[in-house]
PDB file of N, CA and C in Angstrom:
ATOM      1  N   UNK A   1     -34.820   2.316  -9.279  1.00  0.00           N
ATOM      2  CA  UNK A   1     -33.711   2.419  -8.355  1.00  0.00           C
ATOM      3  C   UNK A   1     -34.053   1.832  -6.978  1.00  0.00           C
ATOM      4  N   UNK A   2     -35.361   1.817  -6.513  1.00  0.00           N
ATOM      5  CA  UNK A   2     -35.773   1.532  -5.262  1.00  0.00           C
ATOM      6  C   UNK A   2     -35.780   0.120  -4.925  1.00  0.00           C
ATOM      7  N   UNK A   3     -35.825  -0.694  -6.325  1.00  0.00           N
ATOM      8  CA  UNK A   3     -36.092  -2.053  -6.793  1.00  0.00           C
ATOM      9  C   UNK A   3     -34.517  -2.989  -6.637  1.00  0.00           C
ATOM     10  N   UNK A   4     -33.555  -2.005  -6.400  1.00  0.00           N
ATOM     11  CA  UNK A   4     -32.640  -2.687  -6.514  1.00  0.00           C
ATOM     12  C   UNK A   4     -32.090  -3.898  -5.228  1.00  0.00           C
ATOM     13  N   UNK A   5     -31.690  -4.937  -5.815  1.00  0.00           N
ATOM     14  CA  UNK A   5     -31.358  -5.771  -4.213  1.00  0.00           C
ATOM     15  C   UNK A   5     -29.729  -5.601  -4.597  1.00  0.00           C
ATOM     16  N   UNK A   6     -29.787  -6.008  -3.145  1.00  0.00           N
ATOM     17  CA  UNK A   6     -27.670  -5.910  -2.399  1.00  0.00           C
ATOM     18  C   UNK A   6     -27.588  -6.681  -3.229  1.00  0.00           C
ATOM     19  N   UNK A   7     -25.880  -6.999  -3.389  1.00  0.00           N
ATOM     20  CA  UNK A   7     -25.197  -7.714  -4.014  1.00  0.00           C
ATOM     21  C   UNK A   7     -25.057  -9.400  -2.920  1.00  0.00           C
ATOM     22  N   UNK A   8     -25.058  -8.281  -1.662  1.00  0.00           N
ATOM     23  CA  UNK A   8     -25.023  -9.877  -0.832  1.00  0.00           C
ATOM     24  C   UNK A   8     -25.617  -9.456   0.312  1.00  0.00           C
ATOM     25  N   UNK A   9     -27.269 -10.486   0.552  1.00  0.00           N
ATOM     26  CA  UNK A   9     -28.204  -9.491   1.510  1.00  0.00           C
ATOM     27  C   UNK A   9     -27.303  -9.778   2.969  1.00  0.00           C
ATOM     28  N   UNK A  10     -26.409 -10.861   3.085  1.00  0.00           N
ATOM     29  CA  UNK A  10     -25.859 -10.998   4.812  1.00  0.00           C
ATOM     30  C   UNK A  10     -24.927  -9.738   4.751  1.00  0.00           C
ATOM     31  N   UNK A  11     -24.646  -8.970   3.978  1.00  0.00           N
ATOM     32  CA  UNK A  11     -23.768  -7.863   4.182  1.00  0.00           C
ATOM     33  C   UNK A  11     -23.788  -7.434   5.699  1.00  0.00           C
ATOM     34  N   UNK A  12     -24.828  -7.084   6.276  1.00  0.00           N
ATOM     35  CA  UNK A  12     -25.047  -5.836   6.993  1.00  0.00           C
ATOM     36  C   UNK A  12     -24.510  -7.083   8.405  1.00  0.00           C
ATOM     37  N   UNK A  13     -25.324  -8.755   8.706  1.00  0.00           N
ATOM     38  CA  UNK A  13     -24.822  -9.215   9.814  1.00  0.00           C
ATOM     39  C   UNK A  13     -23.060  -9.351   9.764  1.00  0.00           C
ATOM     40  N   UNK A  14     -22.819  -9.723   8.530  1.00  0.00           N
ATOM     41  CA  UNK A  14     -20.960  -9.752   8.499  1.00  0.00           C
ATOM     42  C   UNK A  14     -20.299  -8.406   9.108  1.00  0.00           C
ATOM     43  N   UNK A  15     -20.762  -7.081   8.691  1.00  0.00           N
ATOM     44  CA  UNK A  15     -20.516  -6.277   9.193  1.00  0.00           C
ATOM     45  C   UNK A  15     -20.436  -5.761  10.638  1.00  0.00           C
ATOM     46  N   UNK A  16     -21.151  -6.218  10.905  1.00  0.00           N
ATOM     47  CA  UNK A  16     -21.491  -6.062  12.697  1.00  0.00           C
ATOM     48  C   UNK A  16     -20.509  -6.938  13.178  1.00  0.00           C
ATOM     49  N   UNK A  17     -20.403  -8.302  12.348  1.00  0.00           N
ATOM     50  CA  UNK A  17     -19.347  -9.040  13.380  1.00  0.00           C
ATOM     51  C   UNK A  17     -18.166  -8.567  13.043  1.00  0.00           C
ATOM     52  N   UNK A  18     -17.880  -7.905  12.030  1.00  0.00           N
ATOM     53  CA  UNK A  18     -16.751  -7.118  11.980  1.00  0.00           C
ATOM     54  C   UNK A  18     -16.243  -6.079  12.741  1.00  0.00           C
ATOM     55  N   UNK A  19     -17.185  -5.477  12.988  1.00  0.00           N
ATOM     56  CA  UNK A  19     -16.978  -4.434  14.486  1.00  0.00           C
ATOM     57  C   UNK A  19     -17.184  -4.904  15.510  1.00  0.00           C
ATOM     58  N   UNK A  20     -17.742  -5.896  15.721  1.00  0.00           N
ATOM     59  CA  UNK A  20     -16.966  -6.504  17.087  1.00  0.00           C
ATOM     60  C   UNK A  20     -15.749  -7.338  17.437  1.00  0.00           C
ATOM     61  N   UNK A  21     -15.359  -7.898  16.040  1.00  0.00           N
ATOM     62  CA  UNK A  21     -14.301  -8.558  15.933  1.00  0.00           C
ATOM     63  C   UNK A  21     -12.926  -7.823  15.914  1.00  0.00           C
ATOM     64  N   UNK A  22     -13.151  -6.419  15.147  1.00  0.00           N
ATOM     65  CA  UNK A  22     -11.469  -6.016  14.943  1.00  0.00           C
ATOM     66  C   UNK A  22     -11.240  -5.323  16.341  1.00  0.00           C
ATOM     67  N   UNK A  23     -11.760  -4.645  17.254  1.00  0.00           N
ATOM     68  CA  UNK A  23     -11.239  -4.519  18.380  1.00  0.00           C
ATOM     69  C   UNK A  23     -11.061  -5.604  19.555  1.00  0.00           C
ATOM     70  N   UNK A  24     -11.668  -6.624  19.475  1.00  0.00           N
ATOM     71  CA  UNK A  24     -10.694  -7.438  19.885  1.00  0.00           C
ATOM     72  C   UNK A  24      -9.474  -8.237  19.633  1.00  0.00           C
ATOM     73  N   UNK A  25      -9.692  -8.055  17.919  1.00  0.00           N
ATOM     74  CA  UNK A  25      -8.016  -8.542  17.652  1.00  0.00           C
ATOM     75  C   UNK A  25      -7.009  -7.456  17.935  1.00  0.00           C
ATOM     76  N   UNK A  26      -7.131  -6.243  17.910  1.00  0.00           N
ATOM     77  CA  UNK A  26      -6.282  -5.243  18.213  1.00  0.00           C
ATOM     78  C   UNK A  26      -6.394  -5.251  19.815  1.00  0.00           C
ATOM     79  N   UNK A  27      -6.882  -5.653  20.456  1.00  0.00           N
ATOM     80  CA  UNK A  27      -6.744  -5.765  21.746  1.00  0.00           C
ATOM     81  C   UNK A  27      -6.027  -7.183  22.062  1.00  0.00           C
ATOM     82  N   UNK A  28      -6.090  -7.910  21.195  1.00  0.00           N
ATOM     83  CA  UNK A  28      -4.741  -9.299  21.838  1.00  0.00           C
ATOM     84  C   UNK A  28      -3.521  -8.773  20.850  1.00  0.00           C
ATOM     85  N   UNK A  29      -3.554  -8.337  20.059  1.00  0.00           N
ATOM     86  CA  UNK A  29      -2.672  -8.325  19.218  1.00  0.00           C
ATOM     87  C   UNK A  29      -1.409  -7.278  19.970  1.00  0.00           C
ATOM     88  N   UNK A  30      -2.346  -6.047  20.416  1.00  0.00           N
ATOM     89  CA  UNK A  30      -1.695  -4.760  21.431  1.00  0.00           C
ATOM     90  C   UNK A  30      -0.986  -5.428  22.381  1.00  0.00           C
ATOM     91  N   UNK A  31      -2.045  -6.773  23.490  1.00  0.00           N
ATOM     92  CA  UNK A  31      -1.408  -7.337  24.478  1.00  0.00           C
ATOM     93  C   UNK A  31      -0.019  -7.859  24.028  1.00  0.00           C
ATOM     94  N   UNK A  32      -0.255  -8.720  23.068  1.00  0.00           N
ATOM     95  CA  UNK A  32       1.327  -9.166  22.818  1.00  0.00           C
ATOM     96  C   UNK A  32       2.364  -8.562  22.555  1.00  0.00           C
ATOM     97  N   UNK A  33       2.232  -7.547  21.884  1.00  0.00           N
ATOM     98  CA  UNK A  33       3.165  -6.225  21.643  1.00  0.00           C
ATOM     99  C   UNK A  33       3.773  -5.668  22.577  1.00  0.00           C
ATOM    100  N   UNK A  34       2.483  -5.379  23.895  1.00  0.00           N
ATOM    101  CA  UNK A  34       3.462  -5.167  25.211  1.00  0.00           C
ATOM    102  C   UNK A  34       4.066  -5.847  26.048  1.00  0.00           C
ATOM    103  N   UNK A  35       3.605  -7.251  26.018  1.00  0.00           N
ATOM    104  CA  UNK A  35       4.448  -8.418  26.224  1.00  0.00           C
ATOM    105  C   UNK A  35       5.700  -8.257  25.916  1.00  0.00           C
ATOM    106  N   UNK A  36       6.043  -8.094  24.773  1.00  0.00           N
ATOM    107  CA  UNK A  36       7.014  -8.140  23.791  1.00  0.00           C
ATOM    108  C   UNK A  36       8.142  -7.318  24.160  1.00  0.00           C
ATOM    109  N   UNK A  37       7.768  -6.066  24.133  1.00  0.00           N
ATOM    110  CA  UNK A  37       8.012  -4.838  24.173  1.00  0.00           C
ATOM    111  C   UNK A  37       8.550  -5.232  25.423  1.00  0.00           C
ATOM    112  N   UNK A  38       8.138  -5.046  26.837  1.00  0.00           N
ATOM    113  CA  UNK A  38       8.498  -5.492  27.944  1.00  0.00           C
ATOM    114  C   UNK A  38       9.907  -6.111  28.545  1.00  0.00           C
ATOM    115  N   UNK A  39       9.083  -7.537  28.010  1.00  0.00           N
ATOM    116  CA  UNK A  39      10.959  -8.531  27.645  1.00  0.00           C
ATOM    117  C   UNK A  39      12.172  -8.051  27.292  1.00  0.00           C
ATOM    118  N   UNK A  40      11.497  -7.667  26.172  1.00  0.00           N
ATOM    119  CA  UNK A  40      12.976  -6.754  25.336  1.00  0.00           C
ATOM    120  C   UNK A  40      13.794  -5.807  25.963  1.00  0.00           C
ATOM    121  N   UNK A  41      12.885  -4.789  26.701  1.00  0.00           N
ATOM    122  CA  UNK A  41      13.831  -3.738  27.339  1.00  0.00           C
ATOM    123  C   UNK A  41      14.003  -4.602  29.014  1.00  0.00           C
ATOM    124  N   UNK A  42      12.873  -4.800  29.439  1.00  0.00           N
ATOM    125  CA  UNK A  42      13.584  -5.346  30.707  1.00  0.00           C
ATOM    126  C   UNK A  42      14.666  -6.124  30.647  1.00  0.00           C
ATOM    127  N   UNK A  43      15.399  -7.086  29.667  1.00  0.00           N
ATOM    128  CA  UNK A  43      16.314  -7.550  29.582  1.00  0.00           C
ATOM    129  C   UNK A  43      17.443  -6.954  29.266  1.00  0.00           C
ATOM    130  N   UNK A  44      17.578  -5.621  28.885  1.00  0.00           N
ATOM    131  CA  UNK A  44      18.595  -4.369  29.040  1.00  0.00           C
ATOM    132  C   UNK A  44      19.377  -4.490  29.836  1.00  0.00           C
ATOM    133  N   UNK A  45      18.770  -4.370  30.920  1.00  0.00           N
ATOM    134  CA  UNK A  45      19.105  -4.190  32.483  1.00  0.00           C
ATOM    135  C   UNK A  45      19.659  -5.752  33.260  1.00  0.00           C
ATOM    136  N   UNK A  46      19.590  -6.530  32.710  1.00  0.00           N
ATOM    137  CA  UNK A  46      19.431  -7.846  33.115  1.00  0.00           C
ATOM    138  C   UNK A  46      20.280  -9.043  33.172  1.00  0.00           C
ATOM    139  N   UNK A  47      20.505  -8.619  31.537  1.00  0.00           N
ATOM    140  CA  UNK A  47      21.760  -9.280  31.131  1.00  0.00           C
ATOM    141  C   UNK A  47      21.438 -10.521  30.276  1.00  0.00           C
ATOM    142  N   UNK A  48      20.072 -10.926  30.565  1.00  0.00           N
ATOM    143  CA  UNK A  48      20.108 -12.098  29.720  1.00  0.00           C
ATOM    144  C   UNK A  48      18.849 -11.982  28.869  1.00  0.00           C
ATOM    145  N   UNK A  49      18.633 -12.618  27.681  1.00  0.00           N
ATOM    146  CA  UNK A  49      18.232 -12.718  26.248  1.00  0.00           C
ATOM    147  C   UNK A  49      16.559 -12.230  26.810  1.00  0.00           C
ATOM    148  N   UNK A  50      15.864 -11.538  25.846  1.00  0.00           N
ATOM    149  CA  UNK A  50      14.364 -11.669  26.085  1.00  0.00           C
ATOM    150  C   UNK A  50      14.266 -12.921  26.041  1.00  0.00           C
ATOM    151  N   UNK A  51      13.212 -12.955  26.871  1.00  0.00           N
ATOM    152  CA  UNK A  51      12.446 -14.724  27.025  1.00  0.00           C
ATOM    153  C   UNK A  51      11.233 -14.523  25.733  1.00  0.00           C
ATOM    154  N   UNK A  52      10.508 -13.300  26.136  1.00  0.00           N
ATOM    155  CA  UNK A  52       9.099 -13.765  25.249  1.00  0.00           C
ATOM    156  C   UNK A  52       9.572 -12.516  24.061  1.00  0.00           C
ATOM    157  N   UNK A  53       9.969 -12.537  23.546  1.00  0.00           N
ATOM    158  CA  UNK A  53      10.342 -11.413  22.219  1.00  0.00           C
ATOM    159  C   UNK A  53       9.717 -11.917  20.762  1.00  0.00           C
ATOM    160  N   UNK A  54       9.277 -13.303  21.052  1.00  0.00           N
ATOM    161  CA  UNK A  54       8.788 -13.895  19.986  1.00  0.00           C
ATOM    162  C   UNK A  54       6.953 -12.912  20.539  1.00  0.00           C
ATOM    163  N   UNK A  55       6.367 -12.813  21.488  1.00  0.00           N
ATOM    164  CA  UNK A  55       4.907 -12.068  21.715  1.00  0.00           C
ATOM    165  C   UNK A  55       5.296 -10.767  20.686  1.00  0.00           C
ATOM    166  N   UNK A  56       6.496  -9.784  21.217  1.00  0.00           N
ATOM    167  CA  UNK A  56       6.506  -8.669  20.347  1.00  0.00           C
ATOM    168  C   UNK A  56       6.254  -8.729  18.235  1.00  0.00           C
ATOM    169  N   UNK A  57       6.801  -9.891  18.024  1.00  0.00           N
ATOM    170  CA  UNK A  57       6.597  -9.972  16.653  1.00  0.00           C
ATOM    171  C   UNK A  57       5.220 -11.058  16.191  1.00  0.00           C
ATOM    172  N   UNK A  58       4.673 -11.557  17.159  1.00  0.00           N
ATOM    173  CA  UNK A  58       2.920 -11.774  16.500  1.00  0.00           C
ATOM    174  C   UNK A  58       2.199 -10.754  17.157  1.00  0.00           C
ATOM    175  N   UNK A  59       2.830  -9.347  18.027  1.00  0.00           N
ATOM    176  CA  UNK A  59       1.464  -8.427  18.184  1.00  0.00           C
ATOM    177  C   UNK A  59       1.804  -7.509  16.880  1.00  0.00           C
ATOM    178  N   UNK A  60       2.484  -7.443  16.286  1.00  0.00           N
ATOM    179  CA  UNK A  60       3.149  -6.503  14.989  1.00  0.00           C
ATOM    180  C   UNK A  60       1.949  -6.977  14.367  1.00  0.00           C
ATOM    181  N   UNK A  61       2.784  -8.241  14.271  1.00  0.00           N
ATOM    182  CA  UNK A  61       1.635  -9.182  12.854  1.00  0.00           C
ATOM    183  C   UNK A  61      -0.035  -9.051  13.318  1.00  0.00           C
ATOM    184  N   UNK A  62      -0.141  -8.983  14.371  1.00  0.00           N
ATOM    185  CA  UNK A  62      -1.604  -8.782  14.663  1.00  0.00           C
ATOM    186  C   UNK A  62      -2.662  -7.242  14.356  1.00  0.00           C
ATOM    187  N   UNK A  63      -1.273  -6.359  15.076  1.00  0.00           N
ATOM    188  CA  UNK A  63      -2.180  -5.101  15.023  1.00  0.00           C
ATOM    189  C   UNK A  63      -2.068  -4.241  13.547  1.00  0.00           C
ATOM    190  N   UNK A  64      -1.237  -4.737  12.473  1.00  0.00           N
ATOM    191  CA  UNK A  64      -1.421  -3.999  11.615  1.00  0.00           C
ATOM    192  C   UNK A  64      -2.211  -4.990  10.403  1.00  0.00           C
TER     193      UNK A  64
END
């Protein structure tokens, strides 16, 4: 059992860049969302069309 090797020895560096990687995509992905988010309601009040409403639907696509 002790003898056994990984299936894939870079496992462990992929991993690490994986935890540094998904919080920064959830951190641009969040930004655009509130971008998004933003536009949308500030233009409530305003009268005219969100400008950036297209940010709100690639931070969707980003953060989930």
């Amino acid at each position: 059992m002790l003898d056994e090797q990984e299936i894939n020895p870079s496992q462990e560096t992929f991993r690490n860049f994986l935890r540094v990687l998904e919080p920064l995509v959830l951190a641009v992905g969040g930004s655009f969302l509130l971008v998004g988010l933003v536009s949308c309601f500030s233009s409530f009040g305003g009268g005219s069309p969100p400008r950036l409403f297209w940010c709100g639907i690639v931070g969707m696509l980003w953060t989930t």
